[in-house]
Structures are given as C-alpha cells and as structure tokens.
N, C-alpha and C. Protein backbone atom coordinates (compact mmCIF):
# COMPACT_ATOMS: atom_id res chain seq x y z
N UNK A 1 60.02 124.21 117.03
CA UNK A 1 60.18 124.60 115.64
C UNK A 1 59.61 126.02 115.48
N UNK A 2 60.80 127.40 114.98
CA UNK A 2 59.91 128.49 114.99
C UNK A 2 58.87 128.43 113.92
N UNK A 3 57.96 129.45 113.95
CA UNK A 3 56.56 129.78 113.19
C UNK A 3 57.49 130.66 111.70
N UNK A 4 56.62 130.88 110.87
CA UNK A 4 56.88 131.41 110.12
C UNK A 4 56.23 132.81 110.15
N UNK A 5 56.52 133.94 109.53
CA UNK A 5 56.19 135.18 109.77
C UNK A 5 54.79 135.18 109.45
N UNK A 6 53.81 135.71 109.80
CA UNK A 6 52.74 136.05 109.44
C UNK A 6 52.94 137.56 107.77
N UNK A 7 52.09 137.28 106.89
CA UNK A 7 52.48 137.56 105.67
C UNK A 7 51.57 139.28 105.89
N UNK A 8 51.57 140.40 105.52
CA UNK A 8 51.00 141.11 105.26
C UNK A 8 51.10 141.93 104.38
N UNK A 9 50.01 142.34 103.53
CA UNK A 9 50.01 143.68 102.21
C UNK A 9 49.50 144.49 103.14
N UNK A 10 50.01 146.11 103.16
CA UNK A 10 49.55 147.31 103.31
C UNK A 10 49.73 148.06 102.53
N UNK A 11 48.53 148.49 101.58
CA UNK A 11 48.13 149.18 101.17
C UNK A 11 47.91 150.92 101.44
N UNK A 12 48.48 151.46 100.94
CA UNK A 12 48.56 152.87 101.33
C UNK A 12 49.13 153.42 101.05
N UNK A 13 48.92 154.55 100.03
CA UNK A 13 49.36 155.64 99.00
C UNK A 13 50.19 156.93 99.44
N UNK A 14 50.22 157.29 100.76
CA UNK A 14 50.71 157.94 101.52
C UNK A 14 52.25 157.32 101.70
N UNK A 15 53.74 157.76 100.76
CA UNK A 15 54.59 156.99 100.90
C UNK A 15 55.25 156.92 102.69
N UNK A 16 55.22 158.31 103.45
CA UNK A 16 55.93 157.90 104.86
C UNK A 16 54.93 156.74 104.72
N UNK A 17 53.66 157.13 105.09
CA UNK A 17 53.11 156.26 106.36
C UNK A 17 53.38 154.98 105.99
N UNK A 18 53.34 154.65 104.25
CA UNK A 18 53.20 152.97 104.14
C UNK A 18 55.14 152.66 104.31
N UNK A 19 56.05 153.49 104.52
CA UNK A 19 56.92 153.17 104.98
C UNK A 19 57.19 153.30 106.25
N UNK A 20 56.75 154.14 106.83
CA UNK A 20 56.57 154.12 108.49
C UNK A 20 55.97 152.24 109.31
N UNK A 21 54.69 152.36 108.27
CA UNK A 21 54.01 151.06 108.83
C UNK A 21 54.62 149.68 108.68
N UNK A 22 55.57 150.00 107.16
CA UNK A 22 56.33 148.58 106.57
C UNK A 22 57.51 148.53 107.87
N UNK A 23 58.29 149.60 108.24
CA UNK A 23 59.24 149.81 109.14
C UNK A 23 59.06 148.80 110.51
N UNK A 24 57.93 149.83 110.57
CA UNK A 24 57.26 149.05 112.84
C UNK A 24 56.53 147.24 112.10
N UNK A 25 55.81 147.09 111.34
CA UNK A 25 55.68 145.80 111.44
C UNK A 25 56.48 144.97 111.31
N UNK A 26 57.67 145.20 110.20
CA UNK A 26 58.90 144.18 109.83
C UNK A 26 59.31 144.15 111.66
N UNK A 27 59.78 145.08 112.23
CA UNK A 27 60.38 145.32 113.34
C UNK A 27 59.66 144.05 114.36
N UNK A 28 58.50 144.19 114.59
CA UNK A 28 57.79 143.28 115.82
C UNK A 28 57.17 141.68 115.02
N UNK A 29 58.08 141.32 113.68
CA UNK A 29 58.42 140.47 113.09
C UNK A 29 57.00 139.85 112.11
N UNK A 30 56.92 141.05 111.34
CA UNK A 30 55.85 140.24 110.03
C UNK A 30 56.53 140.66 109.00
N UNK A 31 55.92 139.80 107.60
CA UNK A 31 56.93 139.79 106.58
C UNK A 31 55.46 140.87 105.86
N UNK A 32 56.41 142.08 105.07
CA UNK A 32 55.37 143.19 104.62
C UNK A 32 55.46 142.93 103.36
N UNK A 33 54.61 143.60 102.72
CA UNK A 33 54.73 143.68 101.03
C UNK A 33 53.42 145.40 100.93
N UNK A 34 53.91 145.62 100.02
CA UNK A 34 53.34 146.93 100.22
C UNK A 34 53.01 147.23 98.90
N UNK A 35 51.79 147.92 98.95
CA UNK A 35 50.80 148.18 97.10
C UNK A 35 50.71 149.79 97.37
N UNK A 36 50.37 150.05 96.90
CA UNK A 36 50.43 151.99 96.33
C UNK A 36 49.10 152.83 96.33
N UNK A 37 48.40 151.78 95.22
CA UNK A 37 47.11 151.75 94.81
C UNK A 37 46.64 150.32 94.57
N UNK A 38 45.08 150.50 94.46
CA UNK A 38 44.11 149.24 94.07
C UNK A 38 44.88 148.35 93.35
N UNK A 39 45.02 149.14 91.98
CA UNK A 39 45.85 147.94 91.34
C UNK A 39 46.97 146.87 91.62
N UNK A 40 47.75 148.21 92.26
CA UNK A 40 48.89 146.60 92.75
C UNK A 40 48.47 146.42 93.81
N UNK A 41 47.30 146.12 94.43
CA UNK A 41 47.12 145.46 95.69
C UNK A 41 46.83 144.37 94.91
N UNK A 42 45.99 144.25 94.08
CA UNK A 42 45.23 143.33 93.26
C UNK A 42 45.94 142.47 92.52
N UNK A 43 47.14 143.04 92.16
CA UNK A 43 48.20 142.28 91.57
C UNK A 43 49.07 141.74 92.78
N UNK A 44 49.35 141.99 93.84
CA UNK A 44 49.77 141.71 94.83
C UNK A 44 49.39 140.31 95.46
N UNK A 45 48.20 140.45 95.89
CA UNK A 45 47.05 139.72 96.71
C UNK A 45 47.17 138.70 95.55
N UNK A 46 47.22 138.08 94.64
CA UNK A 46 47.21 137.39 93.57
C UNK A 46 48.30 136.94 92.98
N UNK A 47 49.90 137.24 93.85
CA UNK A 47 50.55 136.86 93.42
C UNK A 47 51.24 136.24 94.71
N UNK A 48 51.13 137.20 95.79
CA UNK A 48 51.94 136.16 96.86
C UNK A 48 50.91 136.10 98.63
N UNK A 49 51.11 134.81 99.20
CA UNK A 49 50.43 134.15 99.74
C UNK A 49 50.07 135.40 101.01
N UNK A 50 48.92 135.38 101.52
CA UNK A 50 49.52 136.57 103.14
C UNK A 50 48.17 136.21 103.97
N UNK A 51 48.35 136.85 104.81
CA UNK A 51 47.60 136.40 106.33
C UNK A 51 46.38 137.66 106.18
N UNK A 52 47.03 139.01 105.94
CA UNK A 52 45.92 140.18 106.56
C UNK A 52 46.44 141.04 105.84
N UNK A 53 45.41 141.98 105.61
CA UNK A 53 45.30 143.10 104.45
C UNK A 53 45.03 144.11 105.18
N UNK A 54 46.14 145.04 105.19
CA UNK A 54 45.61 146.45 105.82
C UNK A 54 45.74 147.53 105.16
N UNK A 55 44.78 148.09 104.80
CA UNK A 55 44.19 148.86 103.59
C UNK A 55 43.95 150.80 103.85
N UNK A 56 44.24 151.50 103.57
CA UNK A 56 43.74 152.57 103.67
C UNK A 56 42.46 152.98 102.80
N UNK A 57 41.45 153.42 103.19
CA UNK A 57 40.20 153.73 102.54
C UNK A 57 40.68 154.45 101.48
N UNK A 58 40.83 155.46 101.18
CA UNK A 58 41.52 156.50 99.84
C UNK A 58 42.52 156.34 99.40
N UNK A 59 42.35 155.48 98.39
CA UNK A 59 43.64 155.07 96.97
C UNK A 59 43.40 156.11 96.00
N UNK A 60 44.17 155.79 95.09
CA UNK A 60 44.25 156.93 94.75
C UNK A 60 43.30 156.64 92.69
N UNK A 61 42.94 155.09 92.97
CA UNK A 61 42.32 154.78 91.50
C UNK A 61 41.29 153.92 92.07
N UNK A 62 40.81 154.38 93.77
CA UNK A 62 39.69 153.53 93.79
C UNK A 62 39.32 153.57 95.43
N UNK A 63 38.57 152.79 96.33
CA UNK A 63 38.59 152.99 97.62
C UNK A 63 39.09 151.35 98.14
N UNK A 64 39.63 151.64 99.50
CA UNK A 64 39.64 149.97 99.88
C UNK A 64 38.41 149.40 99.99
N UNK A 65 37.46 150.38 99.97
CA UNK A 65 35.92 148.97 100.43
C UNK A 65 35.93 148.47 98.93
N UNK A 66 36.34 149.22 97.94
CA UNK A 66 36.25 148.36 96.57
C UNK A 66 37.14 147.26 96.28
N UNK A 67 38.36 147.51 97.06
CA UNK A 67 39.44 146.46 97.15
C UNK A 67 39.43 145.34 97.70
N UNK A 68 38.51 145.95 98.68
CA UNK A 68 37.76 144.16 99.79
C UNK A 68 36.83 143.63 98.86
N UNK A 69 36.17 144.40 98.41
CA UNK A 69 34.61 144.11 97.67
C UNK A 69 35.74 142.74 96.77
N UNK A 70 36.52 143.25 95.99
CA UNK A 70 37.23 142.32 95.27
C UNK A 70 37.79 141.46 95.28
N UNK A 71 38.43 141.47 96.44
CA UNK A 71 39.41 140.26 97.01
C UNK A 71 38.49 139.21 97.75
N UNK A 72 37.45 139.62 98.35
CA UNK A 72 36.79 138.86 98.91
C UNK A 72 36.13 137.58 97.98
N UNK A 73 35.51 138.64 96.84
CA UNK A 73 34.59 138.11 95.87
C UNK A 73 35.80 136.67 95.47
N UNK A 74 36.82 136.66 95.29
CA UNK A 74 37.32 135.45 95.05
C UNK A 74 37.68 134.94 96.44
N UNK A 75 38.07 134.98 97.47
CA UNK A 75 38.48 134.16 98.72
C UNK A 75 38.43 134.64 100.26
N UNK A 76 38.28 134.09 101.14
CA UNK A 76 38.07 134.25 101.77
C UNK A 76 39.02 135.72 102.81
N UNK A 77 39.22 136.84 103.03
CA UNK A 77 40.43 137.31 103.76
C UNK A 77 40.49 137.97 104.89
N UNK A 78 41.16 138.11 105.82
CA UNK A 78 41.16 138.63 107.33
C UNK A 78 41.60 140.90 106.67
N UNK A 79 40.92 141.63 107.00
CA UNK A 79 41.15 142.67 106.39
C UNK A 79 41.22 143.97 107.37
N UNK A 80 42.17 144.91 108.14
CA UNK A 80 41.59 146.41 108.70
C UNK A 80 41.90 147.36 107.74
N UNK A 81 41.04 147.89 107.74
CA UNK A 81 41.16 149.20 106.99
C UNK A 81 40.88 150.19 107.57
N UNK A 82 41.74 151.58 107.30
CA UNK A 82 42.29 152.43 108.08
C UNK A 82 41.82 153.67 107.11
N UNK A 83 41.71 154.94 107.87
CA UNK A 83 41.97 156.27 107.04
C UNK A 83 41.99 157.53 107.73
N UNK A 84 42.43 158.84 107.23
CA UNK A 84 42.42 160.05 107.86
C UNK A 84 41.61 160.59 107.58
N UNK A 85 40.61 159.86 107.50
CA UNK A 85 39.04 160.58 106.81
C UNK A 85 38.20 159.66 107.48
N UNK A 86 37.82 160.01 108.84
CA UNK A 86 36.45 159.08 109.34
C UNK A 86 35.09 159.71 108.86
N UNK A 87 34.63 159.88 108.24
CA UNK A 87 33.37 159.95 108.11
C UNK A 87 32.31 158.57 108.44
N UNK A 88 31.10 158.95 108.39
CA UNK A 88 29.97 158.24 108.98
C UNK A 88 29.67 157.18 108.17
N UNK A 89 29.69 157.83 106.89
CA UNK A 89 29.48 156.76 105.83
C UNK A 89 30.47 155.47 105.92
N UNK A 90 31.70 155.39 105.84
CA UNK A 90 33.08 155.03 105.98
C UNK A 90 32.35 154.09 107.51
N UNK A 91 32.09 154.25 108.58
CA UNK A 91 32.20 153.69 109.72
C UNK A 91 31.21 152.73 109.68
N UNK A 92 30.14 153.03 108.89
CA UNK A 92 28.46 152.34 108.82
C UNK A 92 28.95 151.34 108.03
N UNK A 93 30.16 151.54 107.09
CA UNK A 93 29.97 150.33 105.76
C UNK A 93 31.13 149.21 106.86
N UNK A 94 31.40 149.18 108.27
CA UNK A 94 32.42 148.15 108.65
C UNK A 94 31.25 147.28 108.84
N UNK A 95 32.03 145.73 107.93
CA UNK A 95 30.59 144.39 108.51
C UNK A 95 30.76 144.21 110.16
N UNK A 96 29.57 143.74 111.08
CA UNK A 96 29.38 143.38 111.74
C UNK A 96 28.96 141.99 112.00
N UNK A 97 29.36 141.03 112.59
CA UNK A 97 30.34 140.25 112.81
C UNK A 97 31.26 140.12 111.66
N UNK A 98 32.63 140.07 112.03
CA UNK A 98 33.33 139.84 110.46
C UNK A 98 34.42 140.06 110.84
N UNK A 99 35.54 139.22 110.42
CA UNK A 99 37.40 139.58 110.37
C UNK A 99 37.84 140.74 110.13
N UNK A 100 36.87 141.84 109.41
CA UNK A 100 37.19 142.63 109.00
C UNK A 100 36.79 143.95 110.19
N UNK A 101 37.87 144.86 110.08
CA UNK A 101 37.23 146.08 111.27
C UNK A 101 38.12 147.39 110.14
N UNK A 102 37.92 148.54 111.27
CA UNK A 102 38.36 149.65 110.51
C UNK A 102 39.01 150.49 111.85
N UNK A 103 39.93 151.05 111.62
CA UNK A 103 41.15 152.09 112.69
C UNK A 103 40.61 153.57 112.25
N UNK A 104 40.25 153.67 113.08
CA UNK A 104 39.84 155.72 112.87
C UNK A 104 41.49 156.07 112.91
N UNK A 105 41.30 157.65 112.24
CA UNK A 105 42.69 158.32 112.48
C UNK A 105 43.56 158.87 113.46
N UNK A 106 42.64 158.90 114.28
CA UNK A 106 43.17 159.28 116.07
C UNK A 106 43.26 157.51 116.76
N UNK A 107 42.49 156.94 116.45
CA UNK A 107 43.07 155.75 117.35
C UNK A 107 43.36 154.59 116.64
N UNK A 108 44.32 153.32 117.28
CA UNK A 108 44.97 152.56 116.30
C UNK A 108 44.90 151.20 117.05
N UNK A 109 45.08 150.17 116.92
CA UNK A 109 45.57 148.92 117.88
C UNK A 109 47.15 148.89 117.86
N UNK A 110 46.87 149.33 119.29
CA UNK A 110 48.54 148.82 120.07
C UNK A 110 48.85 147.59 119.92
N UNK A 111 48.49 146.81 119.95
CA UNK A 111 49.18 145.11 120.22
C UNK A 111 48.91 144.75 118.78
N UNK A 112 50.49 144.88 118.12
CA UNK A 112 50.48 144.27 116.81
C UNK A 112 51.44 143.11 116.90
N UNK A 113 51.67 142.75 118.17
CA UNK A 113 52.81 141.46 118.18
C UNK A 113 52.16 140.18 117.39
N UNK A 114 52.67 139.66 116.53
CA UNK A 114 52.48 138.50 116.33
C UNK A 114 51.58 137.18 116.82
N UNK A 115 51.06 136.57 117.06
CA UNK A 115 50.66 135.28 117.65
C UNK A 115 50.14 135.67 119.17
N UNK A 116 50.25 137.18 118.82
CA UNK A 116 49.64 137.37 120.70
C UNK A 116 48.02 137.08 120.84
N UNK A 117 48.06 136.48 121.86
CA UNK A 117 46.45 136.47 122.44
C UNK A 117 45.60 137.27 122.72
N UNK A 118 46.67 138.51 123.31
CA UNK A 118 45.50 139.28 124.10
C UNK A 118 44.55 139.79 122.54
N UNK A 119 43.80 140.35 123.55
CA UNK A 119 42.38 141.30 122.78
C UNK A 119 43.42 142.69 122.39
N UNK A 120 43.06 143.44 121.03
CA UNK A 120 43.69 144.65 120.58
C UNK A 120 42.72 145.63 121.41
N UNK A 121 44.00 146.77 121.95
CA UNK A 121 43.53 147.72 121.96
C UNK A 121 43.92 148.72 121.42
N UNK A 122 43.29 150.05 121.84
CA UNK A 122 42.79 151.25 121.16
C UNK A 122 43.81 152.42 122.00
N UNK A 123 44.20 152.91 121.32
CA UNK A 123 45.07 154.34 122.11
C UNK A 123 44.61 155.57 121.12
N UNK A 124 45.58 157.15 122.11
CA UNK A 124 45.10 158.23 120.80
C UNK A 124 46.57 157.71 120.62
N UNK A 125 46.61 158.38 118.99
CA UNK A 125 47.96 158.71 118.59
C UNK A 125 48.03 160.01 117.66
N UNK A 126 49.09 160.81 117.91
CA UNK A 126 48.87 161.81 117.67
C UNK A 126 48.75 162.29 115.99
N UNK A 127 49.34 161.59 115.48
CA UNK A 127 49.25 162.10 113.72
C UNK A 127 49.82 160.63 112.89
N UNK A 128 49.50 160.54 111.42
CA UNK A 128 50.50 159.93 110.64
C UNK A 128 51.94 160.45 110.55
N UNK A 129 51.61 161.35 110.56
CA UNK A 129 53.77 161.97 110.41
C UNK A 129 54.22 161.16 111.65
N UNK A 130 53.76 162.08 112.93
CA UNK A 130 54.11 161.25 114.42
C UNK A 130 54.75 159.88 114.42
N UNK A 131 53.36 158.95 113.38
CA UNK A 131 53.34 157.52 114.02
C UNK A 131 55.23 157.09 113.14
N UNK A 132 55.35 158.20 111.29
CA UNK A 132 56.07 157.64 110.76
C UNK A 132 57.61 158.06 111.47
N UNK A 133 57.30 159.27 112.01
CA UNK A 133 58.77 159.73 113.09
C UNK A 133 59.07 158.97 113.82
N UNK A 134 58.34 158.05 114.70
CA UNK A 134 58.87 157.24 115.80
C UNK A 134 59.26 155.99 114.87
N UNK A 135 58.46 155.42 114.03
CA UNK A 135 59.16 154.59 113.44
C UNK A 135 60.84 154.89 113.14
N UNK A 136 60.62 155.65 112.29
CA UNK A 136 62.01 156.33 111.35
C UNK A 136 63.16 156.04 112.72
N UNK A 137 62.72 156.86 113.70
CA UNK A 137 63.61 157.09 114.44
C UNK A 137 64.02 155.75 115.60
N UNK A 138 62.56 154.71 115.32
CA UNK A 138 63.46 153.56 116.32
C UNK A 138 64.28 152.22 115.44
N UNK A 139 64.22 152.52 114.10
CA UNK A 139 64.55 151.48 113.35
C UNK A 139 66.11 151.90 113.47
C-alpha cells in the first residue's frame, strides 16, 4: 500500500527561492504549501495538517524563531530553519537536542528523499538564485 506524501509549509519571502524550493521538493515527492510571511504561516499551520516546517529566519512581519516560538507553544512540530544571514546570534538560538536544526547559506542537506534513512548531509552550494536555476531548469 503506497505512503502518503509527507506534508510540508515553506516559509520564505524570497519568491524564486520559495518557488525554486516548492519546485525540487514536489519533484522528489512531498506535498508543499507555501506562506510568504509569519502570518500566513500561522494561518497555514492551522489550517492544514503537515509533517515539517521549513522556515527562513527573515520574514518580512517577524522572524522564524518567532514563528516556532508560536507554533510550538500550541503543538508539538519537526522544524529547519534556514537563512542568508548566518550570524552568531541566529546559530546560538538552534535548541540542542531537538527536531529542530538550522541550514547556513552556503550549506544545505542533500538527502531530501522522502522516508530515506540515511543521516542528512551537508554540501557547499553555490547561491539561492543557483539552487532556484537548477530547479527551474530540471522541472
């Protein structure tokens, strides 16, 4: 009996990239839904069911650690959050032990397949435009 798609919101105000990212995940088979800003994540997350929240730190009416801060505060959720802004502050606030991690802007997890086992790893990649060109161009 097949599985059903694993559900994901990505969050991210940057229209390529959150269409670049909606592109390559639909592709290696998750079902996307995509928020802009805080708000419609919040309206999002609250309206339809999902597995993992991948968030960019800088929205544009708020940050994702405020967006976790929120979503959490009502339920439990599996969360990465991502940005083109690593700062120190930003890296110190990822919990340790916790579902939750964070993607610097040079490196990303390769293994976004579905139901895979292995352990994620880490590559460089060269830019957001980059990551949304190869998308664009293998869909």
């Amino acid at each position: 009996m097949p599985r059903s798609p694993l559900r994901l919101i990505v969050v991210e105000d940057h229209a390529n990239t959150a269409e670049g990212l909606k592109k390559f995940l639909k592709a290696v088979g998750y079902q996307v839904f995509v928020a802009t800003d805080m708000a419609s994540a919040l309206w999002l997350a609250s309206s339809v069911q999902f597995d993992l929240l991948l968030s960019d730190l800088g929205l544009p009416d708020g940050t994702g650690w405020e967006l976790l801060k929120q979503l959490k505060a009502k339920r439990h959720i599996r969360a990465i959050a991502f940005s083109a802004h690593n700062s120190p502050e930003d890296l110190n606030k990822v919990p340790r032990p916790d579902s939750s991690s964070i993607c610097p802007n040079r490196s990303c997890p390769t293994n976004f397949a579905p139901r895979s086992s292995a352990p994620l790893r880490q590559r460089r990649v060269p830019s957001r435009t980059r990551i949304a060109e190869r998308v664009r161009f293998a869909a």
